[in-house]
Protein backbone atom coordinates (compact mmCIF):
# COMPACT_ATOMS: atom_id res chain seq x y z
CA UNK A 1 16.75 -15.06 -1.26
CA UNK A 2 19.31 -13.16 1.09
CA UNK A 3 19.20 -14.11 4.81
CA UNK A 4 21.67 -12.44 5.85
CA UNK A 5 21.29 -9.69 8.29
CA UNK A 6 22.13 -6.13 7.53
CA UNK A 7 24.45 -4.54 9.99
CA UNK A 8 22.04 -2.79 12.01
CA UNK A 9 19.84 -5.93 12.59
CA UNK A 10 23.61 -7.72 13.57
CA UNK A 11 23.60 -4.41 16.31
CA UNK A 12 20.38 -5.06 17.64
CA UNK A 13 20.73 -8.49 18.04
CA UNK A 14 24.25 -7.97 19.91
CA UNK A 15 23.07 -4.94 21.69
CA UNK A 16 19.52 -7.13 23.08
CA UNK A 17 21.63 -9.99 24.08
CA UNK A 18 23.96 -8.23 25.73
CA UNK A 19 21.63 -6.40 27.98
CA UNK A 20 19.44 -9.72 28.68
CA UNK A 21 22.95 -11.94 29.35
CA UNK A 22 24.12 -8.64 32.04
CA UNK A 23 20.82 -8.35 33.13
CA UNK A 24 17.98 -10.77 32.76
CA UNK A 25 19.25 -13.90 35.08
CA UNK A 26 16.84 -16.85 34.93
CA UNK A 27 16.65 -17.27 38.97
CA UNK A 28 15.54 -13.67 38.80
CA UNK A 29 12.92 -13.54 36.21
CA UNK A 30 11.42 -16.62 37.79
CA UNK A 31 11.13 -15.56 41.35
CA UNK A 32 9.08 -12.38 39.90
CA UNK A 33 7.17 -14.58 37.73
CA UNK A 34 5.87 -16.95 40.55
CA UNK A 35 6.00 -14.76 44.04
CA UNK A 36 6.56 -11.23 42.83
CA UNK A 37 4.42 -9.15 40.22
CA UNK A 38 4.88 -11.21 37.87
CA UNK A 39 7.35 -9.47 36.04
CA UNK A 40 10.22 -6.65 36.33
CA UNK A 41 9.38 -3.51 35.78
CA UNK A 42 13.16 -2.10 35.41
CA UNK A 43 13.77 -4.39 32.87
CA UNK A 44 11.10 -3.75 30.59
CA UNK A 45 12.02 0.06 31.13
CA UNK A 46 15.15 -0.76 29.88
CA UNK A 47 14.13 -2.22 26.72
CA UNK A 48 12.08 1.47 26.00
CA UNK A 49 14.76 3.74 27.17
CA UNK A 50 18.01 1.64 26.60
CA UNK A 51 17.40 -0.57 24.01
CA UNK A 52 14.23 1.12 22.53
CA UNK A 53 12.80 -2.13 21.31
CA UNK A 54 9.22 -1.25 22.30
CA UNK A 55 9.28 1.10 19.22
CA UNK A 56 11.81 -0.86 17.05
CA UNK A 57 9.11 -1.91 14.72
CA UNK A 58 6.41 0.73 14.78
CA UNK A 59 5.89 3.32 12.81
CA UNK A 60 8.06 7.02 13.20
CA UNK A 61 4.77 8.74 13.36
CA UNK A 62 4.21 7.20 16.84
CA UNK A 63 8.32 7.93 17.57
CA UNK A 64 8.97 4.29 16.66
CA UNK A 65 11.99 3.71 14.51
CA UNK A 66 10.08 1.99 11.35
CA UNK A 67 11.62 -1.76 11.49
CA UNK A 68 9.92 -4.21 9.60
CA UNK A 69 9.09 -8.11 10.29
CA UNK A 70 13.05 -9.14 10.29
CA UNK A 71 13.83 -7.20 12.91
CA UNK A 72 10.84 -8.50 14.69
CA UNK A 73 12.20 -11.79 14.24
CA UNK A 74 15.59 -10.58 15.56
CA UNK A 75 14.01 -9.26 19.03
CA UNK A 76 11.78 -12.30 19.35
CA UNK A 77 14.31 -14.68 19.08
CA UNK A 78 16.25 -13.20 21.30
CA UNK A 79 13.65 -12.86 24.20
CA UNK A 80 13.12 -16.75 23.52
CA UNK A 81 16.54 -17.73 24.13
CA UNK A 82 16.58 -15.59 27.41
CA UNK A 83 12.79 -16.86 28.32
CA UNK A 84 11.84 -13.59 29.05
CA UNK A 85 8.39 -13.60 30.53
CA UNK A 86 7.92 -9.34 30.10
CA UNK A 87 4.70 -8.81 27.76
CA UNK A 88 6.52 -8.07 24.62
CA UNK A 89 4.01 -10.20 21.63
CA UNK A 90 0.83 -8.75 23.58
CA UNK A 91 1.89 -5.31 23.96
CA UNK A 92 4.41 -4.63 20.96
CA UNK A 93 2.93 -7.04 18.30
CA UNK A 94 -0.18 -7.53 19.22
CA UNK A 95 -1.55 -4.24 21.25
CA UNK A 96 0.38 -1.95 18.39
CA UNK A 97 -0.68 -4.03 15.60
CA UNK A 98 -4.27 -3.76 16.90
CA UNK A 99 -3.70 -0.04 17.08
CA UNK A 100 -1.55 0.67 14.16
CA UNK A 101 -4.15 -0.99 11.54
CA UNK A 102 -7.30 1.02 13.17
CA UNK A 103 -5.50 4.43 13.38
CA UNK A 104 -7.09 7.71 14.65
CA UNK A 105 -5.93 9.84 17.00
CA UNK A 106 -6.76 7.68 20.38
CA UNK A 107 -4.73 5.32 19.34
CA UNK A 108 -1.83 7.32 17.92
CA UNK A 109 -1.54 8.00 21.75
CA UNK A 110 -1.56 4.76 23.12
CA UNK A 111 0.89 3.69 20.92
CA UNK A 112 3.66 6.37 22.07
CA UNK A 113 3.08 5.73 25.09
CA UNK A 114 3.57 1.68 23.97
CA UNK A 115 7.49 3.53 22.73
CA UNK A 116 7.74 5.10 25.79
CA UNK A 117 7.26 1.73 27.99
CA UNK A 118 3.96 4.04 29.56
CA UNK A 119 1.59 1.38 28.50
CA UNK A 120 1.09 -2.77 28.33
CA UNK A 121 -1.51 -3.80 26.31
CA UNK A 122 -4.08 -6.85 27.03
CA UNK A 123 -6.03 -8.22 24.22
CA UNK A 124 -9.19 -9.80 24.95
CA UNK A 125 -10.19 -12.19 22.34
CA UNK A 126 -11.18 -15.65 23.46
CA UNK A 127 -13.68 -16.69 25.22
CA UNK A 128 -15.46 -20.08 26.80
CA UNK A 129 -17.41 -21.38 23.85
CA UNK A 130 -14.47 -19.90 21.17
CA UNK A 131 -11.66 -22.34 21.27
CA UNK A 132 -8.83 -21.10 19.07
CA UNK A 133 -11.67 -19.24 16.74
CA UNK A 134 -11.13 -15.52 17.25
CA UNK A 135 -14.20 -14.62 15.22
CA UNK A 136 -16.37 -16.46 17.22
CA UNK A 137 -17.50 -13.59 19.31
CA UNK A 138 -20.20 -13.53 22.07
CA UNK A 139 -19.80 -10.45 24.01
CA UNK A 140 -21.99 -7.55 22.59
CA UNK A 141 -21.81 -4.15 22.61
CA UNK A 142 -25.15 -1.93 22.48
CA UNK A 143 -25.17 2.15 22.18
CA UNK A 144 -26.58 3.63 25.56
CA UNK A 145 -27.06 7.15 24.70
CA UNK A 146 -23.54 8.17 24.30
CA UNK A 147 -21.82 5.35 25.99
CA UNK A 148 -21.50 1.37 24.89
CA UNK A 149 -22.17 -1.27 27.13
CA UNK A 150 -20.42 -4.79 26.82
CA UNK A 151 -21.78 -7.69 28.06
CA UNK A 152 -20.11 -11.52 28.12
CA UNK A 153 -16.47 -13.33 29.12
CA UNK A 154 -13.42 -13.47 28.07
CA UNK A 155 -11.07 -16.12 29.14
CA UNK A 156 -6.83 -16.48 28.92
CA UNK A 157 -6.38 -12.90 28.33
CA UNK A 158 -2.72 -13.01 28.77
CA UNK A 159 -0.85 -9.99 30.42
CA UNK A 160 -4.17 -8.89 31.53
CA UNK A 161 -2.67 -8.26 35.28
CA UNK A 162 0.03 -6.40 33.84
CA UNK A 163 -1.84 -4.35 31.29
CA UNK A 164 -2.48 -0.62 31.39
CA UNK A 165 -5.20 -0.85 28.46
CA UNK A 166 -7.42 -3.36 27.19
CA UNK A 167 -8.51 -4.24 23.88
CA UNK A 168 -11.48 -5.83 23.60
CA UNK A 169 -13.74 -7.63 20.69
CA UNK A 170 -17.07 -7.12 20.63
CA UNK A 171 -19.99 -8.15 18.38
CA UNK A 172 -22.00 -4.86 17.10
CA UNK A 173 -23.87 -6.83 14.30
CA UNK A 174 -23.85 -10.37 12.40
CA UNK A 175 -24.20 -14.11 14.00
CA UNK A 176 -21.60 -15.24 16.49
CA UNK A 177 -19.15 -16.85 13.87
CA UNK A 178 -19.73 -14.18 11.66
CA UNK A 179 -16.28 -12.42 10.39
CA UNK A 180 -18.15 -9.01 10.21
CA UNK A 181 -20.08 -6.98 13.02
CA UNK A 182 -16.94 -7.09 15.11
CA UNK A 183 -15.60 -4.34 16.83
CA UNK A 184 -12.34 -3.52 18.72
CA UNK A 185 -12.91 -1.29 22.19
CA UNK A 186 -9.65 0.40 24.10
CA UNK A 187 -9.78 1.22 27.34
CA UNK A 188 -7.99 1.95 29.95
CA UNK A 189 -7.43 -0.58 32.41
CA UNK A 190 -5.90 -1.76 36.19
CA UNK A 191 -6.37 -5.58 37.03
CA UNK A 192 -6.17 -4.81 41.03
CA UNK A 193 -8.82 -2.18 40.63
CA UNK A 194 -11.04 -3.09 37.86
CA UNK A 195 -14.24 -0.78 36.93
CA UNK A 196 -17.39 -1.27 37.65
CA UNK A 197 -18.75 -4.10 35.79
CA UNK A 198 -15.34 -6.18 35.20
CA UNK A 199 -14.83 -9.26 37.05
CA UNK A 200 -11.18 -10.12 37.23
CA UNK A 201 -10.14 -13.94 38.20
CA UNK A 202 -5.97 -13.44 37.54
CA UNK A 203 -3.52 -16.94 37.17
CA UNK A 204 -0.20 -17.98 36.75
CA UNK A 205 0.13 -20.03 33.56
CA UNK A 206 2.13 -23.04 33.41
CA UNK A 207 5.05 -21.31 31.59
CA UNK A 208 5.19 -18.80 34.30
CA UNK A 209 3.17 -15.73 32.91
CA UNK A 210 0.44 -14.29 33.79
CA UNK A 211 -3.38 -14.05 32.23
CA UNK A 212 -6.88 -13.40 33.67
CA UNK A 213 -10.53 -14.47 33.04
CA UNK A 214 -12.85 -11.49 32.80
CA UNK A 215 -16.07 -11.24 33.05
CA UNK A 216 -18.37 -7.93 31.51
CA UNK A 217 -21.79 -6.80 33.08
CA UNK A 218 -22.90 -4.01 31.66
CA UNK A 219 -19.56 -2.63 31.70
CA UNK A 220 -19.70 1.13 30.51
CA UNK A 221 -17.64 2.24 28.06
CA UNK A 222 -17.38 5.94 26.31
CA UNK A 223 -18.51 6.65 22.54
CA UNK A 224 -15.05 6.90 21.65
CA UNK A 225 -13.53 4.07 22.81
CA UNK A 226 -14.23 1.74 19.46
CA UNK A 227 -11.10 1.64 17.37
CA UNK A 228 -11.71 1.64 13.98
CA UNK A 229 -14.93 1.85 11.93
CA UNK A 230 -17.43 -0.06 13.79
CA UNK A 231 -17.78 -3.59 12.86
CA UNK A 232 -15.05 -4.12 10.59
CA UNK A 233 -11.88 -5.02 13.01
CA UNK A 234 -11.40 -8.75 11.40
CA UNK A 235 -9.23 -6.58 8.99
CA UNK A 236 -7.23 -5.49 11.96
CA UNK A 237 -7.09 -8.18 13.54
CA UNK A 238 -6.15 -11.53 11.52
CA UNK A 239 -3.00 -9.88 10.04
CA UNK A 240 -2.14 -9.01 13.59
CA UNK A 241 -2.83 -12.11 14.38
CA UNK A 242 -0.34 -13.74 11.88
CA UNK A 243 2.03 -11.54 13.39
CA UNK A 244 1.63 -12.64 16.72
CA UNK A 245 2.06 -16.23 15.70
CA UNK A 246 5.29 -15.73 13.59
CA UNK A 247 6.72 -13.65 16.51
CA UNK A 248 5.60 -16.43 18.77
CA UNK A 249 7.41 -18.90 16.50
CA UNK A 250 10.64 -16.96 16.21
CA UNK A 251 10.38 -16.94 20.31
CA UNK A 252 10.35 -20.95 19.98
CA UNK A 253 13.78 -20.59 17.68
CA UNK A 254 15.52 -18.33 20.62
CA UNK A 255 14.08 -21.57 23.24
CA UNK A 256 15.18 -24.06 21.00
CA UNK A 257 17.90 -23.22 20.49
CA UNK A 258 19.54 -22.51 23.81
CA UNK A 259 17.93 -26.24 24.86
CA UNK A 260 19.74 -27.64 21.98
CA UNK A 261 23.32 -25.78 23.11
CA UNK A 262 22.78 -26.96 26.65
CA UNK A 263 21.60 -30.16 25.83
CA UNK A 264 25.39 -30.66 23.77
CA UNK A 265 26.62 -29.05 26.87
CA UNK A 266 25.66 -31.81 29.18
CA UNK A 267 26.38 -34.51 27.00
CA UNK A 268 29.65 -33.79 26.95
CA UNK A 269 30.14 -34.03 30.79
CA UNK A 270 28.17 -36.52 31.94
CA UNK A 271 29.67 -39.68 32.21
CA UNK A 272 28.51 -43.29 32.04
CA UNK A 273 30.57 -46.53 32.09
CA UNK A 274 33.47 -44.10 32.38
CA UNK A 275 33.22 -41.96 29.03
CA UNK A 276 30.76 -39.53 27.93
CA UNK A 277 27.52 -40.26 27.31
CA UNK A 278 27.51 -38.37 24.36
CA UNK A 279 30.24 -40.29 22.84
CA UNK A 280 27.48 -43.37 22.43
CA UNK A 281 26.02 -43.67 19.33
CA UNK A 282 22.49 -43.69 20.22
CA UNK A 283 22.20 -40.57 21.54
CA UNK A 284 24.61 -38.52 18.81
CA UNK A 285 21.92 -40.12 16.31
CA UNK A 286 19.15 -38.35 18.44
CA UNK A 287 20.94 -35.07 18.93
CA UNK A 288 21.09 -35.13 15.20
CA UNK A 289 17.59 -35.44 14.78
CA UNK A 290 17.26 -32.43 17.11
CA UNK A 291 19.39 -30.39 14.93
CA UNK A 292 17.27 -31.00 11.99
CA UNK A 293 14.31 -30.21 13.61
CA UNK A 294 15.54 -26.90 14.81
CA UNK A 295 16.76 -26.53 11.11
CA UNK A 296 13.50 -26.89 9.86
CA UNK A 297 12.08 -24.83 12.20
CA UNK A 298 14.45 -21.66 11.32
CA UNK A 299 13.85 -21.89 8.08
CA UNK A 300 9.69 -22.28 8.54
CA UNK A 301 9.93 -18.83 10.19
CA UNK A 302 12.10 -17.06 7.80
CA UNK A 303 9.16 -18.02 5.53
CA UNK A 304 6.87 -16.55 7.39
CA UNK A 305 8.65 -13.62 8.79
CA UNK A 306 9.09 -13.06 4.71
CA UNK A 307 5.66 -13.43 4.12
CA UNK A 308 4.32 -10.50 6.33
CA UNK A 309 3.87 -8.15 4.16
CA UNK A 310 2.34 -10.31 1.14
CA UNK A 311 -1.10 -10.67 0.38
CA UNK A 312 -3.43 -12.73 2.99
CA UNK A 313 -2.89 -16.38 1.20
CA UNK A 314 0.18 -16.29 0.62
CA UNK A 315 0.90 -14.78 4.43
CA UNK A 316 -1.70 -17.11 5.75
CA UNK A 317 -0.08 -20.34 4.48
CA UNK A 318 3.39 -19.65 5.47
CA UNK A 319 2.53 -18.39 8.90
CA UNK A 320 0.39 -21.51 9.24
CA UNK A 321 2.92 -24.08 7.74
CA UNK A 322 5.29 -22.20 10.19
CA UNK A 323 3.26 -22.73 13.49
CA UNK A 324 3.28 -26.41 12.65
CA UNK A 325 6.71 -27.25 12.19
CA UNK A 326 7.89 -24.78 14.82
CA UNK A 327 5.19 -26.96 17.05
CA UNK A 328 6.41 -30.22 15.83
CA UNK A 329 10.05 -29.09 16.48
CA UNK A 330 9.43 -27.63 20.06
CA UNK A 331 7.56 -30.98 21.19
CA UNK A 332 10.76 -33.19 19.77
CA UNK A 333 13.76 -31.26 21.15
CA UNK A 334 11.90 -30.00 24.30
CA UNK A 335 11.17 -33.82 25.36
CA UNK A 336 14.32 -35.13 24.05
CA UNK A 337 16.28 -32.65 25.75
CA UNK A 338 14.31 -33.30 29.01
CA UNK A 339 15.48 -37.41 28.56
CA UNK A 340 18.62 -36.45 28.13
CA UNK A 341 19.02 -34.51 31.15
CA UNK A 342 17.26 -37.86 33.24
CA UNK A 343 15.03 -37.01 35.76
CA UNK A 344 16.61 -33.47 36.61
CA UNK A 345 15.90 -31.92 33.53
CA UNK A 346 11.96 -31.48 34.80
CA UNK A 347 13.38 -29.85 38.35
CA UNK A 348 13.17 -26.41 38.72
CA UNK A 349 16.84 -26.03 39.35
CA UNK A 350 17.93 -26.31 36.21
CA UNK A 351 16.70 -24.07 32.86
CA UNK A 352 15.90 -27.46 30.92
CA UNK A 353 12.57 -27.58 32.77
CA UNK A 354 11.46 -23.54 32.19
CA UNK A 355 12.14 -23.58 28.63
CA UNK A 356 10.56 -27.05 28.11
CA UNK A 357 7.26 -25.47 29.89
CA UNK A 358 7.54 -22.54 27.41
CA UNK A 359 7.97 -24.67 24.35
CA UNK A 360 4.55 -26.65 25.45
CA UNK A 361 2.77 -23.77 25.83
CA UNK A 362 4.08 -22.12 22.54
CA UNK A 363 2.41 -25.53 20.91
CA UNK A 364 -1.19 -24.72 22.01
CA UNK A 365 -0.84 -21.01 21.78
CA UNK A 366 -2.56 -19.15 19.14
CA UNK A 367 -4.02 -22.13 17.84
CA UNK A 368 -3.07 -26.33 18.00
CA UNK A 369 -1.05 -27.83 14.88
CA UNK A 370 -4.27 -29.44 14.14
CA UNK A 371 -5.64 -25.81 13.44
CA UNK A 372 -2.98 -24.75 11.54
CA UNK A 373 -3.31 -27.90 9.36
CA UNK A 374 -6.89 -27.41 8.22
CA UNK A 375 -6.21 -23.60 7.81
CA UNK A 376 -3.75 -24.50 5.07
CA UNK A 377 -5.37 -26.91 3.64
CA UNK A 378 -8.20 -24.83 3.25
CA UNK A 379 -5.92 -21.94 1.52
CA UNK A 380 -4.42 -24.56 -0.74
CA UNK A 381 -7.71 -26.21 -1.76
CA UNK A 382 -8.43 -24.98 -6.01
C-alpha cells in the first residue's frame, strides 16, 4: 500500500501549517481558552475563507471540495501538532457526518453554512447513566400535535458553548440499550440564551475546551427537526462515530509528535555533570522507546484512516485497534516527556504541560482502551 501523499494533500498540509505557525501562537489560544470565549473566532474564519478546511472533506453538493479520509488525517494532524482548541472533530467530522448520512434538505443547509464557517455544531450523545455507550439512550421524544417534546440529560457535550446547532439523540421507540428507536433532532441553538426548557451548566475541560451539561424539560421542538427517518440514526451515527475517533487519533499523531521534537530539543541543551543529558545512555534508550511508540501509533491510524470507507468490521476493528495504541502511545511519550522536562514540564509556561493535558484527555475520549479492547474482541470472535 502507497502512503505517500499526492501533491495536493503535500499543499494542504504546507498551506494549514503555515497559517497555524503565522497565526495560531500557543500563549494566544490559551488565554482565549481559559479567560476569553473560549476560542478565536478570526481564526476559525480563516480556516473557511482562507484555508477552506471546513469544507475540505464534504461533499461538492454542500460547496465542499469532496476530500476523503486522508485528507482528514492531513488536517487533523496538523491541528494536533498546533493544539488547536477551535471545534473542528465536533463540527466538521462529527456535526457534517451526522448531517451528511441523514440528508434532506434541512440539513443540506446546515452543512453550507458548516463550509461557510456560519455554523458550529454540538452533538449531544452521552448522558449520566451512558458511560462511553452511545446507544444507551434515555431522553425521549413524544409527538405533541405537530411539535416533539424531549425530555432527559445530556452530559460532556463538548463545544456546546460554542455551538450554533445542536444535535441531539433521542429514543422514539425500543428499550434504553436498544440500537433501534433512536432518533437524531437539529436545532438551532445559543448556550448564553438557551430556550425554554434547556438547562445549560457550561465548563472548562481539563485540556482547555469547552463542554456543557444540559438538561431537557419538555423542551419543544418543531415536526421537522428529526434528521433522518425516525428511529433509525444508529446508521448515522456509529460510522460517524468511527470517524470521530480516527480523526481524534490522527490529532494525538500531530501532539505526539511535536512532544517528541521538543522533548529531543531539550535534551540536547540541558546539561548535567557538565554534558548533555541526552548524551547518557539511559535516557537515549527511553527516547527510543518513544519513537517506537509514536511509530506504532502512525501506522495504527493509517489503518484506520484506510479503513473508512470499508465495510463496518473491517472499519470497526481498525478504528478500534487504532484508539488503543494511539492511547497506549499518548500515555508513554506524554509522561515520559513530562520526566524529562523535571518538574517544569507540568508548568503552564512551557507547551510540554498543554499537550500532555490533551494527550490524557484524547485517552478517555470517545471511549477508554478498555472499550476499544472488548469491541475488537467482540468483532474478531468466529
Amino acid at each position: 500500500m502507497d502512503f505517500t501523499l499526492t501533491d495536493e494533500q503535500e499543499l494542504l498540509r504546507s498551506a494549514l501549517a503555515g497559517f497555524l505557525g503565522a497565526r495560531y501562537e500557543l500563549v494566544k489560544s490559551r488565554t482565549a481558552a481559559k479567560v476569553g470565549a473560549g476560542w478565536q473566532p478570526a481564526i476559525w474564519r480563516g480556516f473557511a475563507d482562507e484555508l477552506g478546511i471546513l469544507g475540505a472533506t464534504l461533499p461538492e453538493r454542500v460547496d465542499g471540495l469532496g476530500g476523503g479520509p486522508v485528507e482528514l488525517m492531513v488536517i487533523a494532524e496538523e491541528l494536533g501538532r498546533a493544539l488547536v482548541v477551535e471545534p473542528f472533530v465536533d463540527t466538521v467530522v462529527i456535526g457534517a457526518g451526522l448531517l451528511d448520512r441523514s440528508g434532506g434538505e434541512r440539513a443540506d443547509a446546515v452543512l453550507r453554512q458548516i463550509v461557510s464557517g456560519d455554523a458550529r455544531t454540538a452533538f449531544a450523545a452521552l448522558e449520566p447513566t451512558s458511560g462511553q455507550t452511545l446507544h444507551d439512550v434515555s431522553t425521549t421524544a413524544r409527538r405533541d400535535g405537530e411539535a416533539w417534546l424531549l425530555d432527559g440529560a445530556k452530559t460532556v457535550v463538548t463545544s456546546a458553548p460554542l455551538a450554533t446547532h445542536l444535535l441531539i439523540t433521542a429514543r422514539t421507540a425500543g428499550d434504553r440499550r436498544d440500537q433501534r428507536g433512536i432518533s437524531l433532532f437539529c436545532t438551532e441553538f445559543d448556550a448564553d440564551n438557551p430556550p425554554a426548557g434547556v438547562e445549560v451548566h457550561s465548563y472548562r475541560t481539563i485540556d482547555d475546551r469547552v463542554a456543557a451539561d444540559l438538561t431537557f424539560t419538555g423542551y419543544a421542538l418543531p415536526a421537522d427537526a428529526v434528521l433522518g427517518v425516525e428511529g433509525t440514526a444508529w446508521v448515522a451515527i456509529e460510522p460517524t462515530i468511527d470517524e470521530a475517533i480516527a480523526a481524534i487519533c490522527a490529532e494525538a499523531v500531530g501532539c505526539m509528535r511535536k512532544v517528541l521534537a521538543d522533548t529531543l530539543d531539550y535534551v540536547k541543551q540541558r546539561k548535567q555533570f557538565g554534558q548533555p543529558i541526552g548524551s547518557f545512555q539511559a535516557l537515549q534508550h527511553r527516547m527510543v522507546d518513544m519513537y517506537m511508540e509514536l511509530e506504532q501509533a502512525i501506522a495504527a491510524v493509517y489503518l484506520a484512516i484506510y479503513s473508512l470507507q470499508a465495510d463496518q468490521p473491517t472499519r470497526a476493528r481498525a478504528v478500534s485497534a487504532a484508539k488503543v495504541t494511539v492511547s497506549r502511545a499518548a500515555r508513554f511519550i506524554g509522561q515520559n516527556a513530562v520526566q524529562l522536562h523535571g518538574a517544569m514540564g507540568m508548568t503552564e509556561e512551557l507547551a510540554i504541560g498543554h499537550y500532555f493535558k490533551r494527550l490524557t484527555a484524547i485517552h478517555q475520549e470517545f471511549g477508554t482502551p478498555t472499550t476499544h479492547l472488548t469491541r475488537y474482541a467482540t468483532l474478531t470472535r468466529p
